[in-house]
Protein backbone atom coordinates (compact mmCIF):
# COMPACT_ATOMS: atom_id res chain seq x y z
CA UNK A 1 -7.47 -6.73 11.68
CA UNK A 2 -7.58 -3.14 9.80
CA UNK A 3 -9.12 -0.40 7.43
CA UNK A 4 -7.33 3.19 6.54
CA UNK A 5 -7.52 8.37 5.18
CA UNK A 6 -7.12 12.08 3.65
CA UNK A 7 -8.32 14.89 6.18
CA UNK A 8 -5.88 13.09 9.32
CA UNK A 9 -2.20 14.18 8.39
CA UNK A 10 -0.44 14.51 11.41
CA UNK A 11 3.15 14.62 9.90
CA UNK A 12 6.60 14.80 11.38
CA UNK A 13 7.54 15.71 15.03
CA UNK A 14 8.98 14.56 17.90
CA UNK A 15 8.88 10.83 18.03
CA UNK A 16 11.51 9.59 20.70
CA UNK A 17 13.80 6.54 21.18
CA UNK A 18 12.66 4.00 23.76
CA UNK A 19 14.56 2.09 25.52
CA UNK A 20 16.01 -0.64 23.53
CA UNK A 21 14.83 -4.15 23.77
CA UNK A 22 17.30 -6.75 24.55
CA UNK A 23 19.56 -6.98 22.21
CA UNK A 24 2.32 -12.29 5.72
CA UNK A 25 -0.98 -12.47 5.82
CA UNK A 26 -3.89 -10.61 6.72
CA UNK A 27 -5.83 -10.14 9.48
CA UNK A 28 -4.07 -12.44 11.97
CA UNK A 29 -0.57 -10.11 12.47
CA UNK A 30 -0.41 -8.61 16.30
CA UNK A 31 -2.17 -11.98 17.52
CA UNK A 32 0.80 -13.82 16.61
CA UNK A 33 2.94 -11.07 17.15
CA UNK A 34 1.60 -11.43 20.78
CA UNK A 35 2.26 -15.00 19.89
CA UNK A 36 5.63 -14.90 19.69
CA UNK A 37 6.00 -12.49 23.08
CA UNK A 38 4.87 -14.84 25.05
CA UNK A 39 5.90 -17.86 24.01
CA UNK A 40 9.16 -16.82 23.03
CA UNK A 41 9.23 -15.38 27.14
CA UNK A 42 9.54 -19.16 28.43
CA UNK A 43 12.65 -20.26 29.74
CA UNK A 44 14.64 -23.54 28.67
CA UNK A 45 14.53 -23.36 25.05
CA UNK A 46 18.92 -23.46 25.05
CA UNK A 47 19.71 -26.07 22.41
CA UNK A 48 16.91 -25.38 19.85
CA UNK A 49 18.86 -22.21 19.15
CA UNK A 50 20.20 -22.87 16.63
CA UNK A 51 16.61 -24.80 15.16
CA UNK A 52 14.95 -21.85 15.95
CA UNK A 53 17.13 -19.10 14.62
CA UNK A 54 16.90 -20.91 10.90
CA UNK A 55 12.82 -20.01 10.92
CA UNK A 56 13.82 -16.20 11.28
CA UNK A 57 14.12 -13.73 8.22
CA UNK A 58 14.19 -10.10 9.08
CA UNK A 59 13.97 -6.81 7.16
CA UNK A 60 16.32 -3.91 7.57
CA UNK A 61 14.03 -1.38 8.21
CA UNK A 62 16.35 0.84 9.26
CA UNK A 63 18.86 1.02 6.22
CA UNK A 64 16.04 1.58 3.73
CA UNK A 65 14.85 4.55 5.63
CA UNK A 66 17.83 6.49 6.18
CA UNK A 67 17.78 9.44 8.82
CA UNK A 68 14.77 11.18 7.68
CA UNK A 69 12.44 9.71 10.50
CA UNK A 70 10.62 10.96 13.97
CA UNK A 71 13.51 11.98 16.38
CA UNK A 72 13.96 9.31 18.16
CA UNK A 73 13.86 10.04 22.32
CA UNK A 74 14.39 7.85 24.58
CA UNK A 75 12.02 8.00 27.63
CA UNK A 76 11.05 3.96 28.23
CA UNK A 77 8.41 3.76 25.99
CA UNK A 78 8.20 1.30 23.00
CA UNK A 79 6.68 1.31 19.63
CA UNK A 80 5.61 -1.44 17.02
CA UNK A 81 4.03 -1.72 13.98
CA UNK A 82 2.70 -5.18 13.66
CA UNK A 83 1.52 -5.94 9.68
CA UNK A 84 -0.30 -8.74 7.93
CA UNK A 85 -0.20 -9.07 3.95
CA UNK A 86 -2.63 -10.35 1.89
CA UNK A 87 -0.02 -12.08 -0.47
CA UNK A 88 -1.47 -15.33 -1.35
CA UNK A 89 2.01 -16.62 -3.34
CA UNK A 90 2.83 -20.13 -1.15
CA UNK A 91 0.87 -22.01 1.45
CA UNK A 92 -1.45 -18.35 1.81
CA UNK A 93 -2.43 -19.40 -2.00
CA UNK A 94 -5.67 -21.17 -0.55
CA UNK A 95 -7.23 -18.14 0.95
CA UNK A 96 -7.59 -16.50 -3.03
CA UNK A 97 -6.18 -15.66 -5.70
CA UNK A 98 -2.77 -13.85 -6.05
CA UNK A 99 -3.82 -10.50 -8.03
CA UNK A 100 -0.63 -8.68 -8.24
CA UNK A 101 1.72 -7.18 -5.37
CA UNK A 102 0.85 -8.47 -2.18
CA UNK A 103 -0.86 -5.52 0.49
CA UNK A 104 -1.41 -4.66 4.05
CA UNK A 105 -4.37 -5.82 5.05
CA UNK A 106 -3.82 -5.88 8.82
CA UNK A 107 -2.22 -2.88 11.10
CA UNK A 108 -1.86 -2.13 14.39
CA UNK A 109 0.41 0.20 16.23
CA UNK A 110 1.38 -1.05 19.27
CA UNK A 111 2.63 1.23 21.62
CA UNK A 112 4.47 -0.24 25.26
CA UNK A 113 4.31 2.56 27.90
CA UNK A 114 7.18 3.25 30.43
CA UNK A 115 7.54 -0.01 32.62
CA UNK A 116 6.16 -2.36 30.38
CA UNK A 117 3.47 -3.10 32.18
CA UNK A 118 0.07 -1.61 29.87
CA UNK A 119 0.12 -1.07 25.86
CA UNK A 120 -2.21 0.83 23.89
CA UNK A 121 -3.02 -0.82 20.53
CA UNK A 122 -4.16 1.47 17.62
CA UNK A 123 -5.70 -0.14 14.64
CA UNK A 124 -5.18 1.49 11.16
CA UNK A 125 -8.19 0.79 9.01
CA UNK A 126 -6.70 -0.90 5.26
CA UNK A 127 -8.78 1.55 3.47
CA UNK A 128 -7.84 4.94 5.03
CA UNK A 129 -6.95 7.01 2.61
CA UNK A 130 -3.79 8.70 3.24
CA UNK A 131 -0.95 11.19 1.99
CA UNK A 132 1.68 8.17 1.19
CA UNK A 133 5.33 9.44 1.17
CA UNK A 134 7.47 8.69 -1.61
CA UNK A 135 9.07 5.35 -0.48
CA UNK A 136 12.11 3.44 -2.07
CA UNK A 137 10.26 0.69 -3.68
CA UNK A 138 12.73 -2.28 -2.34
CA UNK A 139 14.99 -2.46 -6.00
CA UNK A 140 16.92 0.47 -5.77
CA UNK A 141 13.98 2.43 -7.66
CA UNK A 142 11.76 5.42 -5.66
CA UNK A 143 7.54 4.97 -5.19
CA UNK A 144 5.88 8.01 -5.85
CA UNK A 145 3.95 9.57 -3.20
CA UNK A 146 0.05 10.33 -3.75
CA UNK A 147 -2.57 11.94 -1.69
CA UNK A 148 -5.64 9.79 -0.48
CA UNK A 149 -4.04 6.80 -1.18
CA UNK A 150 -5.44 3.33 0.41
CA UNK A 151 -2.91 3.39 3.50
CA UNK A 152 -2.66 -1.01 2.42
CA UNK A 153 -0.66 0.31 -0.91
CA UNK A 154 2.01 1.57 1.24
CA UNK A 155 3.55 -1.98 1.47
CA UNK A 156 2.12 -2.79 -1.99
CA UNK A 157 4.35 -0.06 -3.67
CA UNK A 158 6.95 0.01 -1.03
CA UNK A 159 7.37 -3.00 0.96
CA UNK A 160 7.47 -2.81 5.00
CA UNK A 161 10.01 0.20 5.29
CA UNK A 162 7.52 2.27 3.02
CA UNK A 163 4.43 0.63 5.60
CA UNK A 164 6.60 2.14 8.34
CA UNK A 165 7.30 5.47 6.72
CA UNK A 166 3.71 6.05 6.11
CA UNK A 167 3.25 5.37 9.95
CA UNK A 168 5.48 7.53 10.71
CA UNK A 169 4.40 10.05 8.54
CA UNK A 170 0.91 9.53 10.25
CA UNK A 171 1.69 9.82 13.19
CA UNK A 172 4.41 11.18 13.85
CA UNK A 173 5.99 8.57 15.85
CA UNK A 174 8.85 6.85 15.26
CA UNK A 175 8.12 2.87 14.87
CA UNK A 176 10.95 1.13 16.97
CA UNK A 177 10.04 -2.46 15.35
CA UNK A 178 8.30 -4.12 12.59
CA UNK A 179 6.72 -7.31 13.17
CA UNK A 180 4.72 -9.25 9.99
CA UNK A 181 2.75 -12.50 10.24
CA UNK A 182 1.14 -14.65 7.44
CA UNK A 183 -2.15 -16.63 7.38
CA UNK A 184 -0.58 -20.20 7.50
CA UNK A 185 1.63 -19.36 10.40
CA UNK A 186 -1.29 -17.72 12.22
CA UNK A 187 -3.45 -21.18 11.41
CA UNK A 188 -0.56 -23.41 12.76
CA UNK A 189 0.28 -21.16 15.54
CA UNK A 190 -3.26 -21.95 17.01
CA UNK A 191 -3.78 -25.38 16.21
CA UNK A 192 -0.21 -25.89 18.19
CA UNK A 193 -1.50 -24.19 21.04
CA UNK A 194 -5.38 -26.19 21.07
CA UNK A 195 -7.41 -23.69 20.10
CA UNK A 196 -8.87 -20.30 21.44
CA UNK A 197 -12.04 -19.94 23.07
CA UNK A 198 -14.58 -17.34 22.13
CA UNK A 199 -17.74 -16.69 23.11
CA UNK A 200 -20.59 -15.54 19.90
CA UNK A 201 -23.43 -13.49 20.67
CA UNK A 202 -25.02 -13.82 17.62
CA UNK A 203 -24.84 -16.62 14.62
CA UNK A 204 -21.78 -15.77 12.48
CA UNK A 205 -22.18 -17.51 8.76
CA UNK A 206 -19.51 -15.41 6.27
CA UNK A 207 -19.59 -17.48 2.95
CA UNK A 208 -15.91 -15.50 2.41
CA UNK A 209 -14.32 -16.32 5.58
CA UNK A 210 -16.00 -20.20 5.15
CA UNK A 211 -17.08 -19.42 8.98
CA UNK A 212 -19.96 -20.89 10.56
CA UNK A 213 -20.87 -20.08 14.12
CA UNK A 214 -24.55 -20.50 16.16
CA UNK A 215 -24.27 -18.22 19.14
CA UNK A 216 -22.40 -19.58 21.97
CA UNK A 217 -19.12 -20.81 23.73
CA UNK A 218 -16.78 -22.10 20.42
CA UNK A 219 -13.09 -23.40 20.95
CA UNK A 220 -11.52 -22.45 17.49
CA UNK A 221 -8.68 -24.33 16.20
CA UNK A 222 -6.50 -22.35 13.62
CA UNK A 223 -8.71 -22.27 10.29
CA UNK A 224 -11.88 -21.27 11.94
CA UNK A 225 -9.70 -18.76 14.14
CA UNK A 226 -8.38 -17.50 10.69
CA UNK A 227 -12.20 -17.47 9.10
CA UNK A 228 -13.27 -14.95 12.08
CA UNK A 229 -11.00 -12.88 12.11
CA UNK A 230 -11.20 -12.51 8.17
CA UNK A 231 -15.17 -12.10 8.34
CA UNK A 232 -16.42 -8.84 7.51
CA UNK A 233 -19.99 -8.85 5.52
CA UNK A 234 -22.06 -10.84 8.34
CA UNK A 235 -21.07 -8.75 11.03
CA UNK A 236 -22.03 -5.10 11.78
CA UNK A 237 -22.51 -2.53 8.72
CA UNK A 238 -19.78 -5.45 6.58
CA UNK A 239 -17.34 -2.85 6.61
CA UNK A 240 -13.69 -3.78 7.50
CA UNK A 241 -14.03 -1.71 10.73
CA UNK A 242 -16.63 -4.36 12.12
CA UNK A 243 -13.92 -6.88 11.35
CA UNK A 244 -11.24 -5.07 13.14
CA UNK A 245 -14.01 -4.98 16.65
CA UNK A 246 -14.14 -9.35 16.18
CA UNK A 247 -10.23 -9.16 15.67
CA UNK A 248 -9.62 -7.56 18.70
CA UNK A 249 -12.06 -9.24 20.75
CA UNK A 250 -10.11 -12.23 19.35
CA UNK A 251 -7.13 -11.16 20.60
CA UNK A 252 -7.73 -9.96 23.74
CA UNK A 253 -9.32 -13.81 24.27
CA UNK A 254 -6.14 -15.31 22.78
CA UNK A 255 -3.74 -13.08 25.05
CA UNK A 256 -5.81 -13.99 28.25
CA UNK A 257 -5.84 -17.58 27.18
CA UNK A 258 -2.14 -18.35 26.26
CA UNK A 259 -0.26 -18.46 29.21
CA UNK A 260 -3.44 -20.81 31.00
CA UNK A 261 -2.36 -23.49 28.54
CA UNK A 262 0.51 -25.23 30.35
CA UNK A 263 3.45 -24.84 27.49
CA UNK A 264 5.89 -23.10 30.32
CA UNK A 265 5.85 -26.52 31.93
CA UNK A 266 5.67 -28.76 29.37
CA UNK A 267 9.68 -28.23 27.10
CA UNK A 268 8.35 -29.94 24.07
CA UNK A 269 5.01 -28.30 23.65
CA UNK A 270 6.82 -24.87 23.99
CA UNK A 271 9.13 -26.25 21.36
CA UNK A 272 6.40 -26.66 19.20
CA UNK A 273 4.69 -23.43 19.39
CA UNK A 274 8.00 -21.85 19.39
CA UNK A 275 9.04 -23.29 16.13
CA UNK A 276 5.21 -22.00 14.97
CA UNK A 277 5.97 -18.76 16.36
CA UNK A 278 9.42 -17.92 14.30
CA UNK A 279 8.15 -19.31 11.10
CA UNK A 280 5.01 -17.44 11.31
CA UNK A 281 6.51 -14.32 11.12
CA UNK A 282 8.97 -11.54 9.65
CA UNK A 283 10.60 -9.18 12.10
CA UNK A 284 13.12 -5.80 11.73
CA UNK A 285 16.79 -6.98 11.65
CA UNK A 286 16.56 -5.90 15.25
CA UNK A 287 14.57 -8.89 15.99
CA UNK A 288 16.23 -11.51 13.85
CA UNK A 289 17.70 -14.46 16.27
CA UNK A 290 15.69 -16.26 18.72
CA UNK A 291 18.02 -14.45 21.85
CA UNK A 292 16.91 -11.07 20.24
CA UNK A 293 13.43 -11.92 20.09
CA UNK A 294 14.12 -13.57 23.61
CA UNK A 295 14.94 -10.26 25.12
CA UNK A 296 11.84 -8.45 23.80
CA UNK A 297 9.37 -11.09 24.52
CA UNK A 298 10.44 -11.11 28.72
CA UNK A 299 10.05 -7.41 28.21
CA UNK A 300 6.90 -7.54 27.43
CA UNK A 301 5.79 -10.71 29.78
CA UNK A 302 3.94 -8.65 32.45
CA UNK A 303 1.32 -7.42 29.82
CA UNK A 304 -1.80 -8.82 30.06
CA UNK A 305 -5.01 -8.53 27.95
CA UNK A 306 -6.56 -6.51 30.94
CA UNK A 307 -3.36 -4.05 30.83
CA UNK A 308 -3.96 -3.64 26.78
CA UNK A 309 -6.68 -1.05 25.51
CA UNK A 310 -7.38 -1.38 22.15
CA UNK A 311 -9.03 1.14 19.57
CA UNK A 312 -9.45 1.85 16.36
CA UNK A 313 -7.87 4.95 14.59
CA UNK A 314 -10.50 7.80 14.83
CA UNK A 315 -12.07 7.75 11.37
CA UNK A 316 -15.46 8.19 9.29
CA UNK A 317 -16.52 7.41 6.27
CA UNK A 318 -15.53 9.57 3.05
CA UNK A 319 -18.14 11.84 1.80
CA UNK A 320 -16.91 11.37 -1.53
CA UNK A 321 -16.34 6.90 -1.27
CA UNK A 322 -18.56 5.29 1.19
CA UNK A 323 -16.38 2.08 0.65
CA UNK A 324 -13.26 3.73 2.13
CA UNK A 325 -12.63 5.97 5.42
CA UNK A 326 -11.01 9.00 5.94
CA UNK A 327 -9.25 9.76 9.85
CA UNK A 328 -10.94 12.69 11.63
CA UNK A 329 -8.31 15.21 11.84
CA UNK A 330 -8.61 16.12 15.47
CA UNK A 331 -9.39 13.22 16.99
CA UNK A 332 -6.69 11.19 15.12
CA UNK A 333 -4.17 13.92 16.62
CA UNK A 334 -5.09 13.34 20.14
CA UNK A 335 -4.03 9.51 19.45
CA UNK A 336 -0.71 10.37 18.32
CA UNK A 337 -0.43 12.95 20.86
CA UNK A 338 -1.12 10.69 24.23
CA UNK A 339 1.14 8.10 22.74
CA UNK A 340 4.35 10.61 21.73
CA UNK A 341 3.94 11.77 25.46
CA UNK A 342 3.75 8.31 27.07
CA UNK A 343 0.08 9.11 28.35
CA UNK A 344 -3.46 6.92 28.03
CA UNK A 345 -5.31 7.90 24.95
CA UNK A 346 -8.25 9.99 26.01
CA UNK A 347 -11.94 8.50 25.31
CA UNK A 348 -13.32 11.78 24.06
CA UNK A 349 -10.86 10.73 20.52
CA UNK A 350 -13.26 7.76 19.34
CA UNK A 351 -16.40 9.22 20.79
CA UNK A 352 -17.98 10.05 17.37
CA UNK A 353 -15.72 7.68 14.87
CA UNK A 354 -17.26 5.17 13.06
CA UNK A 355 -17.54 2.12 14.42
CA UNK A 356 -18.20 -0.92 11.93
CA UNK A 357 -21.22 -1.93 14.49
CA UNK A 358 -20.01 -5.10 15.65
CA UNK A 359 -18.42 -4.34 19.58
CA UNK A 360 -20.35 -6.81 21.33
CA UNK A 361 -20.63 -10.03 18.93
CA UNK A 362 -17.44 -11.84 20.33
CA UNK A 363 -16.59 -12.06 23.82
């Protein structure tokens, strides 16, 4: 779900602190972020604990980035950046080869307005070029920074705290949590839950993504689910920003279909997609135990896909690289802006950004 910049530096400023929750990998990351929200927000999951808890790793986001951040105010508001790799070391080794250190290949800020009750999502294109900050590199060493780097070598070079930094650096925001998902765990996740159903306006056949699709009403189990959201050449102009239109169309069907399923009722199937749901993913050391990730998911229960507006980051394509985009300066800052003040992003900011040409062919 992503593409990424050199003209949109909106640096430093007043992030804020929200109010605290309760106390890898590609395209697939906020959908089982979203994943875990909501099935994590069912009650009666006491004994598996301790199950449960053993699935979770976390990352210390904080420690590696010290003090020099956004300030952080708090005024209710919530922010996450939600991250898929394209590491293909482990079970991921069937979607390609493994050419080096893994990257981001999905990103998404999501940001939780006062109340909990409506989120913006903001999707970073992989391929922005951006000014990356010099990042500890995760042993002890330092990353150099670089202007018009691919925004994906941020985690390449640096891990997630340099993926955050360079968010934050964006933006101007500071991220409150980290949330990364991988492809396997985003396959099992939906096969566990029966599928998601999606409606194609158009055939979809991407020899890449090994997707196959006449137009119509589809129920995708977790490898074709993985194949569309991974397709990018069939659809639109091929460029990674028509893939990021079918991953949030994708989304938005998965959010509106997940709590329609019946797993609330039913202990053993929540088990199930619950034990999915932790091993699928990689949260901050805020979010390490199931009763931390417990408390943010009933926080964030009342959000539903009509209550989530989803854009892509205001970019266009480089004059100087047609295969990479740079963020339109202005536009970009208006993002940032309505989301450090708590407010709706205005429409006039992704009136004339590229758009990948693909709104429309999944519904």
């Amino acid at each position: 779900m992503t593409e990424t910049n050199d003209s949109g530096r909106v640096r430093g400023g007043g992030g804020r602190r929200r109010k605290p929750a309760a106390k890898r990998r590609k395209a697939p990351i906020l959908i089982a972020g979203a994943a875990v929200v909501l099935v994590l927000g069912g009650a009666g999951l006491g004994y598996a604990y301790l199950k449960l808890d053993g699935n979770i790793q976390g990352v210390d986001i904080n420690a590696q980035l010290g003090a020099e951040r956004p300030e952080n105010v708090d005024n209710g508001s919530m922010d996450i950046l939600v991250l898929g790799s394209d590491s293909r070391s482990g079970d991921n080794a069937a979607y390609g080869k493994d050419e080096g250190g893994a990257r981001s290949d999905t990103a998404m800020v999501v940001h939780v307005y006062e109340g909990h009750k409506k989120a913006s999502v903001v999707s970073i294109p992989r391929d922005t070029l951006v000014d990356r900050p010099a990042c500890t590199d995760g042993q002890g060493g330092t990353a150099a920074g670089e202007r018009r780097a691919m925004f994906n070598t941020a985690y390449e070079v640096g891990g997630p705290a340099c993926a955050v930094k360079t968010v934050e650096a964006m933006s101007g925001i500071r991220m409150d949590h980290y949330i990364e998902v991988d492809f396997t765990g985003f396959r099992k996740l939906i096969d566990e839950l029966g599928g998601v159903e999606i409606t194609t306006t158009q055939a979809i056949k991407d020899d890449k993504s090994h997707l196959d699709l006449a137009p119509g009403t589809h129920t995708l189990d977790g490898e074709q689910s993985l194949g569309l959201v991974r397709t990018r050449k069939s659809v639109g102009d091929g460029s990674d920003l028509g893939r990021i239109q079918l991953q949030q169309a994708f989304m938005k069907a998965f959010i509106d279909q997940v709590k329609d399923v019946g797993v609330f009722t039913n202990p053993a199937k929540l088990l199930d997609l619950a034990d999915a749901a932790t091993k699928a993913i990689t949260p901050d050391s805020e979010l390490d135990s199931v009763q931390e990730l417990m408390g943010f998911a009933k926080g964030l229960s009342g959000i539903g896909a009509q209550n989530v507006h989803m854009i892509t980051l205001p970019v266009e394509y480089d004059p100087r690289d047609p295969n990479r985009v740079v963020p339109l300066e202005a536009e970009s800052r208006q993002v940032w802006t309505a989301l450090k003040g708590d407010l709706p992003i205005p429409a006039s900011a992704t009136k004339d950004a590229a758009t990948g040409k693909a709104d429309g062919v999944v519904k």
